[in-house]
Protein backbone atom coordinates (compact mmCIF):
# COMPACT_ATOMS: atom_id res chain seq x y z
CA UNK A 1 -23.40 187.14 139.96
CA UNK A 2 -21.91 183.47 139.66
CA UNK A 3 -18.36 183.18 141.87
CA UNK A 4 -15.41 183.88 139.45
CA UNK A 5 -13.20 180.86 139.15
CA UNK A 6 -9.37 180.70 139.04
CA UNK A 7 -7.64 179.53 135.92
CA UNK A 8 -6.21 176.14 136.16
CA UNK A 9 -2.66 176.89 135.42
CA UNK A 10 -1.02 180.33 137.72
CA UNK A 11 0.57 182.60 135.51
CA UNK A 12 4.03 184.32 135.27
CA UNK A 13 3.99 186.71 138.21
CA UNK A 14 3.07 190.17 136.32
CA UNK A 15 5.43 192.00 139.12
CA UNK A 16 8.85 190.07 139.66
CA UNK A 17 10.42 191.28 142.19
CA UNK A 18 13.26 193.92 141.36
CA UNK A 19 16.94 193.78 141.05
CA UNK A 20 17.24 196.79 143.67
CA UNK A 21 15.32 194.73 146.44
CA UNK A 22 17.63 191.31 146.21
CA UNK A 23 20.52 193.62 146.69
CA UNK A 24 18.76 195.19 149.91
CA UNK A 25 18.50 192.30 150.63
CA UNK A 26 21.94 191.34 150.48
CA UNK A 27 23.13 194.57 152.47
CA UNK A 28 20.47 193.81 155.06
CA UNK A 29 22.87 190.25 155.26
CA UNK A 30 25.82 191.96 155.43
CA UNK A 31 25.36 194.55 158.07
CA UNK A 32 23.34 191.95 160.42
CA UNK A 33 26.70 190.07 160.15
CA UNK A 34 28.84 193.21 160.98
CA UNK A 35 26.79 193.79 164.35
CA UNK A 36 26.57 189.88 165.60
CA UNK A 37 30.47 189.23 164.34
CA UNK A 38 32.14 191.54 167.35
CA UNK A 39 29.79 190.29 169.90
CA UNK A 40 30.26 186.77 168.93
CA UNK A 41 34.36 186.84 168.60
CA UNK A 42 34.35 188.77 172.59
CA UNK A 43 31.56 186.09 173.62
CA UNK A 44 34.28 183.46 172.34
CA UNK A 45 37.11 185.28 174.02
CA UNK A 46 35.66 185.24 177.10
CA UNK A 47 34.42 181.66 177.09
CA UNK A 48 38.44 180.59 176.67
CA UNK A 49 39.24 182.81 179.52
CA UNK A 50 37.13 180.92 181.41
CA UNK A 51 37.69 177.28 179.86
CA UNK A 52 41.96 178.06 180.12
């Protein structure tokens, strides 16, 4: 059986991907920046109680 050979130019991708996952996506975003926000605005506090 002789090796089958790719064409030369790669076509449209048959699958895009989906409205539904960019928008997980974009939730994913928001609640990682929900949990780091409070940790970041007390490790801020407490690094100008030290620095004052």
């Amino acid at each position: 059986m002789p090796p089958s050979r790719k064409p030369l130019r790669s076509s449209p991708d048959p699958n895009p991907e989906p409205k539904a996952n960019h928008m997980t996506k974009f939730y994913a975003l928001i609640a990682a920046a929900a949990v780091c926000a409070p940790v970041a605005m007390s490790l801020m506090n407490q690094a100008a109680l030290i620095v004052a």
